[in-house]
PDB file of N, CA and C in Angstrom:
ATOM      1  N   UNK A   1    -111.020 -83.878 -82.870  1.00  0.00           N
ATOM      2  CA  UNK A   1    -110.518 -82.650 -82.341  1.00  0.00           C
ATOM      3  C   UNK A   1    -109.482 -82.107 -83.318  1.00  0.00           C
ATOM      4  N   UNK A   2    -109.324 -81.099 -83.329  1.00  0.00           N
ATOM      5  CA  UNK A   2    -109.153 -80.410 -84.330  1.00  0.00           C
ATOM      6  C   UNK A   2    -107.788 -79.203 -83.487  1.00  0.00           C
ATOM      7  N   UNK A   3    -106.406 -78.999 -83.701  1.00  0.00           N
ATOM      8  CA  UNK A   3    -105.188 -78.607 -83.234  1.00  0.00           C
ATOM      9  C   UNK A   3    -104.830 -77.446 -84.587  1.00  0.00           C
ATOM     10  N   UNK A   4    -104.924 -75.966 -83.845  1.00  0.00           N
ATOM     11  CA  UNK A   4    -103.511 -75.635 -84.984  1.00  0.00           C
ATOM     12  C   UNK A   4    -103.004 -74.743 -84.144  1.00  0.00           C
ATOM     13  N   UNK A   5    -101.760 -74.265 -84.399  1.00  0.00           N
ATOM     14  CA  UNK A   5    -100.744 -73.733 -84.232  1.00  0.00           C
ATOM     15  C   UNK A   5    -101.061 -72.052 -84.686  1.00  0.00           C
ATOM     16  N   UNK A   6    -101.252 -71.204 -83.717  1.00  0.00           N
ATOM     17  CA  UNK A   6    -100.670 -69.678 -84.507  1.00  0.00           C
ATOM     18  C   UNK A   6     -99.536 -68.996 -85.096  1.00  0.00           C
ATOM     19  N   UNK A   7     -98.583 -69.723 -84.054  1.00  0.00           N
ATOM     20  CA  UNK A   7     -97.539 -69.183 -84.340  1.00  0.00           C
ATOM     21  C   UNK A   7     -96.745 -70.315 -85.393  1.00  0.00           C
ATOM     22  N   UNK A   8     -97.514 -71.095 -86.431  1.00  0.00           N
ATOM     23  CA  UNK A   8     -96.865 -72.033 -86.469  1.00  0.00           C
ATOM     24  C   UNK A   8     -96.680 -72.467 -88.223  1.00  0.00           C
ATOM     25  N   UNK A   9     -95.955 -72.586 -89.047  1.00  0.00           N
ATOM     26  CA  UNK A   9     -95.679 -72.817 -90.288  1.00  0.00           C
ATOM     27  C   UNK A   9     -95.956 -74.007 -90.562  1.00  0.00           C
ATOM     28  N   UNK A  10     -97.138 -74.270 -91.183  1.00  0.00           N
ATOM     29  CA  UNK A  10     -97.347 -75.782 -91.234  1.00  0.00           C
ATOM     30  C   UNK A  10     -96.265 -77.123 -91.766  1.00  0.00           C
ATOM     31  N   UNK A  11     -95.721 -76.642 -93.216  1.00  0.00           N
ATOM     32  CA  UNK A  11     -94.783 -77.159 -93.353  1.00  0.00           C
ATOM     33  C   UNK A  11     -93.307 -77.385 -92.950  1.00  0.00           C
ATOM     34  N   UNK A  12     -92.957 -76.285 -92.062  1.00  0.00           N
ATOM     35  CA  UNK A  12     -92.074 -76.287 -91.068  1.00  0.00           C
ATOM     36  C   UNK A  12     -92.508 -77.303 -89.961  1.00  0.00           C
ATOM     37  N   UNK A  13     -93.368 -77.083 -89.375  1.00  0.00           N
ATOM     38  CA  UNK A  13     -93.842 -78.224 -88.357  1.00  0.00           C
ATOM     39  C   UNK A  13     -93.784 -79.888 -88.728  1.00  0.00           C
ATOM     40  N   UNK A  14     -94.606 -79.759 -89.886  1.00  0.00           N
ATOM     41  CA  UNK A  14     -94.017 -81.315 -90.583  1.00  0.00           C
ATOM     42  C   UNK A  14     -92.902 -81.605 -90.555  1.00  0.00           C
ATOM     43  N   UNK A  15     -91.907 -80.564 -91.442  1.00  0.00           N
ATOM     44  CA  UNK A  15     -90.799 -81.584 -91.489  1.00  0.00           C
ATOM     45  C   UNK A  15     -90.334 -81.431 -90.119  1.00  0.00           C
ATOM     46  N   UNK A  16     -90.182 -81.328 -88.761  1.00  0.00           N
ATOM     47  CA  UNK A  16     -89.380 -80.664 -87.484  1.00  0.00           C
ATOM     48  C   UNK A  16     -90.051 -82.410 -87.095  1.00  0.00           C
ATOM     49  N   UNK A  17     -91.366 -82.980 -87.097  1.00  0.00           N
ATOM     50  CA  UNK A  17     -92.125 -84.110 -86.767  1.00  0.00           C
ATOM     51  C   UNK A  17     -91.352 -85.064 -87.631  1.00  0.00           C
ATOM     52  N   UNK A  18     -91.463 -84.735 -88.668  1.00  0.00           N
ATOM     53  CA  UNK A  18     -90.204 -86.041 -89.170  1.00  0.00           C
ATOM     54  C   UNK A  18     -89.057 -86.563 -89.661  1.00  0.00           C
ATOM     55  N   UNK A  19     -88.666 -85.509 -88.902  1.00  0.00           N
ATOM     56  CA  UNK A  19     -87.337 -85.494 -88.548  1.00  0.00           C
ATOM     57  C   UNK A  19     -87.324 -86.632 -87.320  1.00  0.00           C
ATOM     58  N   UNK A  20     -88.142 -86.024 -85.927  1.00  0.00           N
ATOM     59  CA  UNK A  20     -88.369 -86.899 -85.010  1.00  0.00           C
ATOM     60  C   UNK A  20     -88.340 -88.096 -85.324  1.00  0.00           C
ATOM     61  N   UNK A  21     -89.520 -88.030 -86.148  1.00  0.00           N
ATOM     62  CA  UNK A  21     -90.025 -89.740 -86.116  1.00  0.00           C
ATOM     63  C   UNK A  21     -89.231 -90.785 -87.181  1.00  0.00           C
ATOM     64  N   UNK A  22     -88.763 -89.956 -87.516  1.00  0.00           N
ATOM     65  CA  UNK A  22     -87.716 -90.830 -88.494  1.00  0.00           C
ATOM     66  C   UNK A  22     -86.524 -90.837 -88.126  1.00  0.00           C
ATOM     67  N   UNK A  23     -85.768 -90.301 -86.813  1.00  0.00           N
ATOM     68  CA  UNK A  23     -84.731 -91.038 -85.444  1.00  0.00           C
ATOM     69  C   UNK A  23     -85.515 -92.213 -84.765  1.00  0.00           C
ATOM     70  N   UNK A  24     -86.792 -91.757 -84.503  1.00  0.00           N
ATOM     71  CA  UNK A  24     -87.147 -92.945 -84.061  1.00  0.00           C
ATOM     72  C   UNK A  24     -87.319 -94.504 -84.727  1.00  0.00           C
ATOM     73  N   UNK A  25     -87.873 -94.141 -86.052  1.00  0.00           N
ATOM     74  CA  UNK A  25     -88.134 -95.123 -86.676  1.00  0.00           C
ATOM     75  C   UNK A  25     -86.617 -95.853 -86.540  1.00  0.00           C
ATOM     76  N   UNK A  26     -85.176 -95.497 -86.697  1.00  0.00           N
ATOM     77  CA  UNK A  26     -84.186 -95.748 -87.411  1.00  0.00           C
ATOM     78  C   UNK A  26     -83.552 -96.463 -85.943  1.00  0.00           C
ATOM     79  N   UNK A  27     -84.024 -95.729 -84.677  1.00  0.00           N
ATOM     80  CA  UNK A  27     -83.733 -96.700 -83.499  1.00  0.00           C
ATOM     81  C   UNK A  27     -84.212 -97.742 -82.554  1.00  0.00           C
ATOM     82  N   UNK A  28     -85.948 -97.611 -83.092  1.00  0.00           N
ATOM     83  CA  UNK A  28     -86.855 -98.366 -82.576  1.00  0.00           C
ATOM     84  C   UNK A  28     -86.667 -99.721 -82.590  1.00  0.00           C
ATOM     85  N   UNK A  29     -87.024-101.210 -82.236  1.00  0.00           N
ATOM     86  CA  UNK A  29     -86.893-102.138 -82.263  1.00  0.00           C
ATOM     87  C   UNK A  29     -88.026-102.523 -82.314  1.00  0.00           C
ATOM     88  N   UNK A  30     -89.309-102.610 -82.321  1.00  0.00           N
ATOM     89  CA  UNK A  30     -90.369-103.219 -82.869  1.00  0.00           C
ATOM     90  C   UNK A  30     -91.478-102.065 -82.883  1.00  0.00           C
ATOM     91  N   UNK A  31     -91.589-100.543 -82.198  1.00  0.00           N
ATOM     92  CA  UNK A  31     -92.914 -99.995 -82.633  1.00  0.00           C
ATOM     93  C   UNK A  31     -92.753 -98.303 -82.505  1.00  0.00           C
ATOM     94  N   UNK A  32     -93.115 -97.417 -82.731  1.00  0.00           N
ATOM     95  CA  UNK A  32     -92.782 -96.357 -82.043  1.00  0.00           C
ATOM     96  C   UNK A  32     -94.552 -95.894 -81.528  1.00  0.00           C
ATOM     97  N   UNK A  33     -94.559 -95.157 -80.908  1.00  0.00           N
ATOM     98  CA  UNK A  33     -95.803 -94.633 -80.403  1.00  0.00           C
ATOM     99  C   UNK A  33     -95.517 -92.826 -80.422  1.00  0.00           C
ATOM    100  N   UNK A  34     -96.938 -92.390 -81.118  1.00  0.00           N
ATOM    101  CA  UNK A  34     -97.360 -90.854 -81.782  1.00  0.00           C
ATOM    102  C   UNK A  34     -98.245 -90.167 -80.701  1.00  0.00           C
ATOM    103  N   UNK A  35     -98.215 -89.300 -79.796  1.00  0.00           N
ATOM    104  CA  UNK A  35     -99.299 -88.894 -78.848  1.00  0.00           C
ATOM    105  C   UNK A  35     -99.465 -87.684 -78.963  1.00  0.00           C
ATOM    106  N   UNK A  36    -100.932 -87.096 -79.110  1.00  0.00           N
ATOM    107  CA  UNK A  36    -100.953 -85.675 -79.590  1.00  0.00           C
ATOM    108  C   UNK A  36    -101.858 -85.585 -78.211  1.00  0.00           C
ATOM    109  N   UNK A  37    -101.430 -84.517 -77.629  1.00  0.00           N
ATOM    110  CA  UNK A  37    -102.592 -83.991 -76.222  1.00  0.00           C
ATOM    111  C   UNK A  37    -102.427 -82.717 -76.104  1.00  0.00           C
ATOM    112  N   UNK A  38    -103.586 -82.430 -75.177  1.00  0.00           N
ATOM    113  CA  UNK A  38    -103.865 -81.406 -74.570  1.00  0.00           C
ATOM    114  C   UNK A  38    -103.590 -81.052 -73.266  1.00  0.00           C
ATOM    115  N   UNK A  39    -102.868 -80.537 -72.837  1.00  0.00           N
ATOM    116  CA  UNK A  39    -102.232 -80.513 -71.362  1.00  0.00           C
ATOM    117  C   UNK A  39    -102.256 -78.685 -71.032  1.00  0.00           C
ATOM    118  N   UNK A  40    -103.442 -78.499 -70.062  1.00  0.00           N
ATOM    119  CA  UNK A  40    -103.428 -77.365 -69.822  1.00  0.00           C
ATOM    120  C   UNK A  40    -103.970 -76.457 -70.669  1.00  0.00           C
ATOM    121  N   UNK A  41    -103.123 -75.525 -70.870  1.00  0.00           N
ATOM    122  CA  UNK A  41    -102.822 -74.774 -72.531  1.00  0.00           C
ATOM    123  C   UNK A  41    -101.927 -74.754 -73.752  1.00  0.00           C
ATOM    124  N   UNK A  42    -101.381 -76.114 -73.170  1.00  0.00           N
ATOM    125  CA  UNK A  42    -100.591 -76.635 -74.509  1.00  0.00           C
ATOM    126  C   UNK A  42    -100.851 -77.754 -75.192  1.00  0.00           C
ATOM    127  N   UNK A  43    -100.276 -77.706 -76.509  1.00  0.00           N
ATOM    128  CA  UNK A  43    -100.523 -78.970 -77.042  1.00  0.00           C
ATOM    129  C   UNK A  43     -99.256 -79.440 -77.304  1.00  0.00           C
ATOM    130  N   UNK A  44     -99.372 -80.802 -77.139  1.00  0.00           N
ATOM    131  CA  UNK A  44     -97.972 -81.673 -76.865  1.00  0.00           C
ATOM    132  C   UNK A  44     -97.912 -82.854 -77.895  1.00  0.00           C
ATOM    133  N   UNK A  45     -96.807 -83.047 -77.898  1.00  0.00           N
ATOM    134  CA  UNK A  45     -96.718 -83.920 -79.376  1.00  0.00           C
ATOM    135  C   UNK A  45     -95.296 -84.632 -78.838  1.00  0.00           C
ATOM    136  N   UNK A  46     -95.830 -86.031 -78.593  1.00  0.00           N
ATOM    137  CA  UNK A  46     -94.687 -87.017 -78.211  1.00  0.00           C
ATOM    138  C   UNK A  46     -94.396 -88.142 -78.482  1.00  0.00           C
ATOM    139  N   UNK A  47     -93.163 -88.609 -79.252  1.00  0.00           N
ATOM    140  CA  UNK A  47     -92.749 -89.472 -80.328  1.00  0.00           C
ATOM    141  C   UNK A  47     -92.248 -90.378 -79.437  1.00  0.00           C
ATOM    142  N   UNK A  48     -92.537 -91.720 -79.172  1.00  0.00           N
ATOM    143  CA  UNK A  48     -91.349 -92.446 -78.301  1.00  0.00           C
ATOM    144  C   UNK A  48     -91.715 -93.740 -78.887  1.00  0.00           C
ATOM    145  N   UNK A  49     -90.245 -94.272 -78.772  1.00  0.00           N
ATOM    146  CA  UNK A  49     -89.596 -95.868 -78.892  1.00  0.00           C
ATOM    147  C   UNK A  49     -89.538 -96.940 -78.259  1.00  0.00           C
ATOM    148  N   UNK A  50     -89.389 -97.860 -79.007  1.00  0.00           N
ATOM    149  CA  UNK A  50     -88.505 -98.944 -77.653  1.00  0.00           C
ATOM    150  C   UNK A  50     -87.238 -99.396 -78.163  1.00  0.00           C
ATOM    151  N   UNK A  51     -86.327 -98.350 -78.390  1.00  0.00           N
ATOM    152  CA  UNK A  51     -84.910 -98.877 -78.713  1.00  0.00           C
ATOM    153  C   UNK A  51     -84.353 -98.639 -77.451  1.00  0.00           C
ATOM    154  N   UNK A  52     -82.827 -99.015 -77.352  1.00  0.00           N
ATOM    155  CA  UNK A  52     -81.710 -98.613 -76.205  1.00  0.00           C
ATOM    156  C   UNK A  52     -81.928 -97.409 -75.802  1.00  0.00           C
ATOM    157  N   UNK A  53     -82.458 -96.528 -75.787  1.00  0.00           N
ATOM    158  CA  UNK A  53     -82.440 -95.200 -75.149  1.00  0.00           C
ATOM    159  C   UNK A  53     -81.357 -94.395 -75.873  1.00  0.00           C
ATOM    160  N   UNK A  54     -81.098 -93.211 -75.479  1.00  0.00           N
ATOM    161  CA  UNK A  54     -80.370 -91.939 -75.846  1.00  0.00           C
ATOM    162  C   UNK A  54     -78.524 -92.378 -74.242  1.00  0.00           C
ATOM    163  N   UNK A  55     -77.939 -92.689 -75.266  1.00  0.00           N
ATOM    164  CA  UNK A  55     -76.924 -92.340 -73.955  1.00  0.00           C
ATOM    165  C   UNK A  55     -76.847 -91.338 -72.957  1.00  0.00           C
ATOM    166  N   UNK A  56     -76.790 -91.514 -71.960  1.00  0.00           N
ATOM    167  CA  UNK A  56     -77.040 -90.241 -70.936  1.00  0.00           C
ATOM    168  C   UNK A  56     -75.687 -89.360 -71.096  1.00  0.00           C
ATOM    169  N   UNK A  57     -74.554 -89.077 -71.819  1.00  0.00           N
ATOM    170  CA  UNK A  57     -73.507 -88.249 -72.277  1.00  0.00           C
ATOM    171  C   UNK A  57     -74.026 -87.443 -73.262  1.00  0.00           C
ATOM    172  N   UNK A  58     -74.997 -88.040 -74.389  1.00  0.00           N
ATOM    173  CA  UNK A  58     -75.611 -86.980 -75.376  1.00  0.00           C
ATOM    174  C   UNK A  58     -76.672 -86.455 -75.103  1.00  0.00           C
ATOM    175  N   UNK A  59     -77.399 -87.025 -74.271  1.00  0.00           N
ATOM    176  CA  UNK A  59     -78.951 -86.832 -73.904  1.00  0.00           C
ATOM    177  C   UNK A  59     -78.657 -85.163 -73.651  1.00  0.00           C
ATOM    178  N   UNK A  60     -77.715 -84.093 -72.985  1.00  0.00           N
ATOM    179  CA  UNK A  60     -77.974 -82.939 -73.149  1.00  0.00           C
ATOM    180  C   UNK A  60     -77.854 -82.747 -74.189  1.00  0.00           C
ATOM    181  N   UNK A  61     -76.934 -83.041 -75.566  1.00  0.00           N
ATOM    182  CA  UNK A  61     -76.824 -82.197 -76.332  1.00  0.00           C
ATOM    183  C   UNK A  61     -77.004 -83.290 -77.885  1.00  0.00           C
ATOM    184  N   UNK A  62     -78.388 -84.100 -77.685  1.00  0.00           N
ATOM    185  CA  UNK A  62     -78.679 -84.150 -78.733  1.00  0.00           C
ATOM    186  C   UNK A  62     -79.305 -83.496 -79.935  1.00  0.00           C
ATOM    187  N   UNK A  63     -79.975 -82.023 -80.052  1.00  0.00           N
ATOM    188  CA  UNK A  63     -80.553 -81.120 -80.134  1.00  0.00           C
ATOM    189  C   UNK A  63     -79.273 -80.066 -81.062  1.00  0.00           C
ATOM    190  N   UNK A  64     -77.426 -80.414 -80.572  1.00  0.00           N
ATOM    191  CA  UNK A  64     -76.982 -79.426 -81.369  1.00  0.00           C
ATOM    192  C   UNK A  64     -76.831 -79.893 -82.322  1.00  0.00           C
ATOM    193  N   UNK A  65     -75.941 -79.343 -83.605  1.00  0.00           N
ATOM    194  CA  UNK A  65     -75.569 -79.592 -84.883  1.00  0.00           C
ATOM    195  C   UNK A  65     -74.835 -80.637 -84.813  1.00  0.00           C
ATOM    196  N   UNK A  66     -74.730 -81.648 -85.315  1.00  0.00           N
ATOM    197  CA  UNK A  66     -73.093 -82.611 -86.249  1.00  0.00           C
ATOM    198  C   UNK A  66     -72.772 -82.871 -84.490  1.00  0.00           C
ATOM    199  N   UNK A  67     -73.745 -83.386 -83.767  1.00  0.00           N
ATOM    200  CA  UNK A  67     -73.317 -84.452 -82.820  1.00  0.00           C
ATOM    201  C   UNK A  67     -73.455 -85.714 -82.983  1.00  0.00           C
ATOM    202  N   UNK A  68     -72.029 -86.478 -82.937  1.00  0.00           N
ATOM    203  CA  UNK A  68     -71.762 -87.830 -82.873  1.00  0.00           C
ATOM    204  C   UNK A  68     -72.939 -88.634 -82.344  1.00  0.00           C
ATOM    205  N   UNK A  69     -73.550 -89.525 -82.893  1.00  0.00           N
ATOM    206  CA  UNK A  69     -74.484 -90.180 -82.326  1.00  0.00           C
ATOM    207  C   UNK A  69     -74.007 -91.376 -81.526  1.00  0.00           C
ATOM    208  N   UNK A  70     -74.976 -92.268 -81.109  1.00  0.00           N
ATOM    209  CA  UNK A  70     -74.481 -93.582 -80.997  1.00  0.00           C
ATOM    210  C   UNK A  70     -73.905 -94.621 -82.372  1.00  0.00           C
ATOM    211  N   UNK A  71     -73.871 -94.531 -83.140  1.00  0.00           N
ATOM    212  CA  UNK A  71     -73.433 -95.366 -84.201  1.00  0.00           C
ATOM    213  C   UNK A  71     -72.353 -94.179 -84.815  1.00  0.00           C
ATOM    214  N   UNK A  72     -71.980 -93.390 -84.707  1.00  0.00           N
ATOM    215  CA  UNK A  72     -70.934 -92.778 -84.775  1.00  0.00           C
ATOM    216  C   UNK A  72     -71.213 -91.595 -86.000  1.00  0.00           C
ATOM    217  N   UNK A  73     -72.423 -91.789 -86.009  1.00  0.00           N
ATOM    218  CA  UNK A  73     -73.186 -90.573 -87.165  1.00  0.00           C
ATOM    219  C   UNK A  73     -73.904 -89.141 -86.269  1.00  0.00           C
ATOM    220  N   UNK A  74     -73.235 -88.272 -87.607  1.00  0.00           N
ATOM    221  CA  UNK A  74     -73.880 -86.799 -87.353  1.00  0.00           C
ATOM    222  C   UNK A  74     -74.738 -86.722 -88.037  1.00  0.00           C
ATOM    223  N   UNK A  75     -75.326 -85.240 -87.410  1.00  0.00           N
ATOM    224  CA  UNK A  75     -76.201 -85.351 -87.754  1.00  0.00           C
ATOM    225  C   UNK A  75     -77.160 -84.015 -87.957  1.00  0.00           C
ATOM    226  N   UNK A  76     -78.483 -83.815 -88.502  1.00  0.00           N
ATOM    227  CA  UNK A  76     -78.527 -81.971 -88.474  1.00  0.00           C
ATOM    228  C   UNK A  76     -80.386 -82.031 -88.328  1.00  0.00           C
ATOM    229  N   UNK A  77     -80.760 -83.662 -88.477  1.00  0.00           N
ATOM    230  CA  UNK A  77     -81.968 -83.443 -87.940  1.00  0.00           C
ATOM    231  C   UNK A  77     -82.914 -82.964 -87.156  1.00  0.00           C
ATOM    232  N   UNK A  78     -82.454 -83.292 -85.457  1.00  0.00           N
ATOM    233  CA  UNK A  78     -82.899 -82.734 -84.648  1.00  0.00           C
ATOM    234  C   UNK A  78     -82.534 -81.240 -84.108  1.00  0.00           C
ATOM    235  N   UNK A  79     -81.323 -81.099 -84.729  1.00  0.00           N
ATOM    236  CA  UNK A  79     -81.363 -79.620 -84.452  1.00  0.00           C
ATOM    237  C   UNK A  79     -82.226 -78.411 -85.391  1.00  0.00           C
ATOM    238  N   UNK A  80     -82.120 -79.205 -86.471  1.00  0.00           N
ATOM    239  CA  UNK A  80     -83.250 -78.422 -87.256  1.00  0.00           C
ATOM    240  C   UNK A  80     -84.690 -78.448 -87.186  1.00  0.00           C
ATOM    241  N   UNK A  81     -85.300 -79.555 -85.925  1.00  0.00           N
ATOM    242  CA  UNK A  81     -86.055 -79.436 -85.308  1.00  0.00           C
ATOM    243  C   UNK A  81     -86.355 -78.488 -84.256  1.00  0.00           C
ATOM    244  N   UNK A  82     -85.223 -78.703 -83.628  1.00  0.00           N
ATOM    245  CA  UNK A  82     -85.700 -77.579 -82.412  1.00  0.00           C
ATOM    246  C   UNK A  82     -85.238 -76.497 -83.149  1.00  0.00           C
ATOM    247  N   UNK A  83     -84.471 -76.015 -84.080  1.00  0.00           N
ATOM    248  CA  UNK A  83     -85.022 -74.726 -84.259  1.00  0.00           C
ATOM    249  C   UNK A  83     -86.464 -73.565 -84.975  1.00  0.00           C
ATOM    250  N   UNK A  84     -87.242 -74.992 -85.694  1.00  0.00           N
ATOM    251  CA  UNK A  84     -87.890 -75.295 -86.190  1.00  0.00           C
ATOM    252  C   UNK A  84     -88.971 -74.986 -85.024  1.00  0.00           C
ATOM    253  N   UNK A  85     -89.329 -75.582 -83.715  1.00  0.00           N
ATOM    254  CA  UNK A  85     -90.084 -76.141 -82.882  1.00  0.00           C
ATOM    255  C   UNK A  85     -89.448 -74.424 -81.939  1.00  0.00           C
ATOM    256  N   UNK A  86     -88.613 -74.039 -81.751  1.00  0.00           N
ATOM    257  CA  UNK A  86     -88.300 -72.709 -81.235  1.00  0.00           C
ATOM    258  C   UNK A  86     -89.315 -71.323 -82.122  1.00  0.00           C
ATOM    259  N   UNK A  87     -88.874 -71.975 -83.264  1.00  0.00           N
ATOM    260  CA  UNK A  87     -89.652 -70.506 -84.302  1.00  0.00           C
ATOM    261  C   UNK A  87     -90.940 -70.449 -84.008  1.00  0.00           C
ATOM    262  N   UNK A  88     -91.440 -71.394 -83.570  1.00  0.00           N
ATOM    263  CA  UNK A  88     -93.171 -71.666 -83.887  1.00  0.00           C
ATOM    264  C   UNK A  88     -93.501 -71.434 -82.195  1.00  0.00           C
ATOM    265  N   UNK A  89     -92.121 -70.838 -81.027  1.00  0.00           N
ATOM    266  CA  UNK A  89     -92.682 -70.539 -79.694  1.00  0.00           C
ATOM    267  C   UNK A  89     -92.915 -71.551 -79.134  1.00  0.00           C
ATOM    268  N   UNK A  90     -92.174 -73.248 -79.450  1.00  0.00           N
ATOM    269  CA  UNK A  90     -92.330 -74.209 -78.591  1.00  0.00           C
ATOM    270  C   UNK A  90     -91.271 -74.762 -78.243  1.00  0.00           C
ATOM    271  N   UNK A  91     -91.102 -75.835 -77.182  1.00  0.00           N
ATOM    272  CA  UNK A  91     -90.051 -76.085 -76.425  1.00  0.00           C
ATOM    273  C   UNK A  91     -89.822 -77.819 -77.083  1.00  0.00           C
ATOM    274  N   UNK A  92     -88.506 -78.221 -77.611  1.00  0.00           N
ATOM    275  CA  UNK A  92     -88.405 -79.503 -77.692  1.00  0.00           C
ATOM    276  C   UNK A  92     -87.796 -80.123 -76.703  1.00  0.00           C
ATOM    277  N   UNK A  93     -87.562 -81.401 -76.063  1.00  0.00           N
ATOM    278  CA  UNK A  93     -86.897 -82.022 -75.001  1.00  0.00           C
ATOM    279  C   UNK A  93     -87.348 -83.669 -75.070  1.00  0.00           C
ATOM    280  N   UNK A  94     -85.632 -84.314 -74.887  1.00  0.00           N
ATOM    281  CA  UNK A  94     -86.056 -85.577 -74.905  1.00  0.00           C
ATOM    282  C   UNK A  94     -85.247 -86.017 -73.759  1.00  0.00           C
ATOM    283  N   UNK A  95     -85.908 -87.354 -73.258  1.00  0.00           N
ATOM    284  CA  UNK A  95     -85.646 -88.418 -72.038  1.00  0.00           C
ATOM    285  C   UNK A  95     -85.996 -89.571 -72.945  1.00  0.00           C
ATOM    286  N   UNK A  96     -84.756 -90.673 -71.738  1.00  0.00           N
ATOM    287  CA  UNK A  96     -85.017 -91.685 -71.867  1.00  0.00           C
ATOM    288  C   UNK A  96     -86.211 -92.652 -71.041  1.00  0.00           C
ATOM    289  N   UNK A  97     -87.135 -93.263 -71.386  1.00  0.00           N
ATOM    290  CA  UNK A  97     -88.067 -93.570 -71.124  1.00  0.00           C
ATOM    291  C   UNK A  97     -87.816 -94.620 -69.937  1.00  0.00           C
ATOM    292  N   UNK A  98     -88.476 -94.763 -68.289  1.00  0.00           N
ATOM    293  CA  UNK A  98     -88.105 -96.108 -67.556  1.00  0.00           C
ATOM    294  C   UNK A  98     -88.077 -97.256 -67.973  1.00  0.00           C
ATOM    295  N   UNK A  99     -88.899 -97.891 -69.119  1.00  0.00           N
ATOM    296  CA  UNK A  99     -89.365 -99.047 -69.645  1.00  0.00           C
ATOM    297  C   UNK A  99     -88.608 -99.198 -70.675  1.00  0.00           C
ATOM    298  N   UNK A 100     -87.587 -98.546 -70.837  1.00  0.00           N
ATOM    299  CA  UNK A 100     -86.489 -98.819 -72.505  1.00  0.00           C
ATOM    300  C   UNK A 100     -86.859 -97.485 -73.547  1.00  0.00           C
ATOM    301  N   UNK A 101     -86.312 -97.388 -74.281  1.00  0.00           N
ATOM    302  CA  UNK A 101     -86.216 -96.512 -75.736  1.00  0.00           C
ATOM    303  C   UNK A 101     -86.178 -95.438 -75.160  1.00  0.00           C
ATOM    304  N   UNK A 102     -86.302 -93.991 -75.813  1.00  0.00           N
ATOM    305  CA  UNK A 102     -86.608 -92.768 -76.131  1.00  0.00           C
ATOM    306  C   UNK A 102     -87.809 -92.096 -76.430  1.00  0.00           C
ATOM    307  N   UNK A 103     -88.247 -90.602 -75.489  1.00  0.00           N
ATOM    308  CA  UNK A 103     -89.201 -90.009 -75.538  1.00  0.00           C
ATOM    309  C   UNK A 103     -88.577 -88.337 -76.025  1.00  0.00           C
ATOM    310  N   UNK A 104     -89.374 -88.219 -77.814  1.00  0.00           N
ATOM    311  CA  UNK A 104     -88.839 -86.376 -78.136  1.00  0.00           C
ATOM    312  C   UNK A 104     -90.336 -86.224 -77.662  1.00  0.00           C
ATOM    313  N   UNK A 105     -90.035 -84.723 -76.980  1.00  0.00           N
ATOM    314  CA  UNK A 105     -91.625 -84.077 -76.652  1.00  0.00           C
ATOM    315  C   UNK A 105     -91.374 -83.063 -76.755  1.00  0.00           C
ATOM    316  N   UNK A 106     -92.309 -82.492 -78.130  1.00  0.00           N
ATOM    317  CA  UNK A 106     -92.256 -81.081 -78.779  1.00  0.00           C
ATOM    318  C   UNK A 106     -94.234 -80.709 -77.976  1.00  0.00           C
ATOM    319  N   UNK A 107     -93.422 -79.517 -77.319  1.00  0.00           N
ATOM    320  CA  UNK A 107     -95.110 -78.770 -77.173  1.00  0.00           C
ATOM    321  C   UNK A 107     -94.557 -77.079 -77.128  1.00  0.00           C
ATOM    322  N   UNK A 108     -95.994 -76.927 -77.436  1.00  0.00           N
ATOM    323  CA  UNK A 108     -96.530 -75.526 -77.795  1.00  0.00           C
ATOM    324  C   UNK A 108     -97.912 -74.476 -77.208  1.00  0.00           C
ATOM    325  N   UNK A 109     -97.687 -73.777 -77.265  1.00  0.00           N
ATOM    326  CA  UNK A 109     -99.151 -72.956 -76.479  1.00  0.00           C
ATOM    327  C   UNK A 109    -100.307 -73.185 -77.522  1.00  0.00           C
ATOM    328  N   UNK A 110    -101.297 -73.700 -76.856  1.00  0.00           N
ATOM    329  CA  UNK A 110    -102.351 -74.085 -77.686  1.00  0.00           C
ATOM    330  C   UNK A 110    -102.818 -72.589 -78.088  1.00  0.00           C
ATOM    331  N   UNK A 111    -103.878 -72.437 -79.139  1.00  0.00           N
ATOM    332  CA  UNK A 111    -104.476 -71.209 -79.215  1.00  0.00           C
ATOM    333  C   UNK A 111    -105.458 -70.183 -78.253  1.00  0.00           C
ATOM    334  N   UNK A 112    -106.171 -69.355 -78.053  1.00  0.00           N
ATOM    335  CA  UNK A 112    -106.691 -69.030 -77.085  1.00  0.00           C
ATOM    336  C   UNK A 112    -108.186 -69.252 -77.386  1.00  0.00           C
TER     337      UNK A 112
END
């Protein structure tokens, strides 16, 4: 199956994805998991871990600029994701997963 984006800059989209996946990689503890679907009329793209999760104090505002992380690092990745993932008309949002680690889920309006 075969996914593209209209509204969507390919190489912008890459790097906005690894950006993601390379928080994840850096908090994961043994695997991360890549899920590309079809839900409805969107297509969804969801990066998740099995590290400690996102503290629930940053979990709103991991997304802005030069927020303190858990290890005490800023940072400009994920915000340059979601603005990245905004330009292209899609919504980013992350939770912490019931089973441990972190879930980013970037989706978008599939094409028509």
């Amino acid at each position: 199956m075969h996914f593209s984006l209209p509204n969507g800059d390919r190489d912008k989209l890459l790097q906005a994805l690894i950006n993601v996946v390379g928080n994840s990689v850096k908090y994961a503890k043994n695997q991360i998991q890549i899920k590309v679907s079809l839900i409805r009329n969107d297509i969804e793209i969801s990066v998740m871990d099995d590290g400690d999760g996102i503290p629930e104090t940053l979990l709103p505002h991991v997304f802005h600029r030069f927020v303190r992380g858990k290890d005490g690092e800023t940072g400009l990745g994920l915000a340059i994701s979601r603005a990245i993932v905004e330009r292209c008309g899609g919504v980013i949002t992350a939770q912490n997963l019931d089973t441990g680690g972190a879930s980013v889920m970037m989706r978008f309006p599939a094409p028509a």
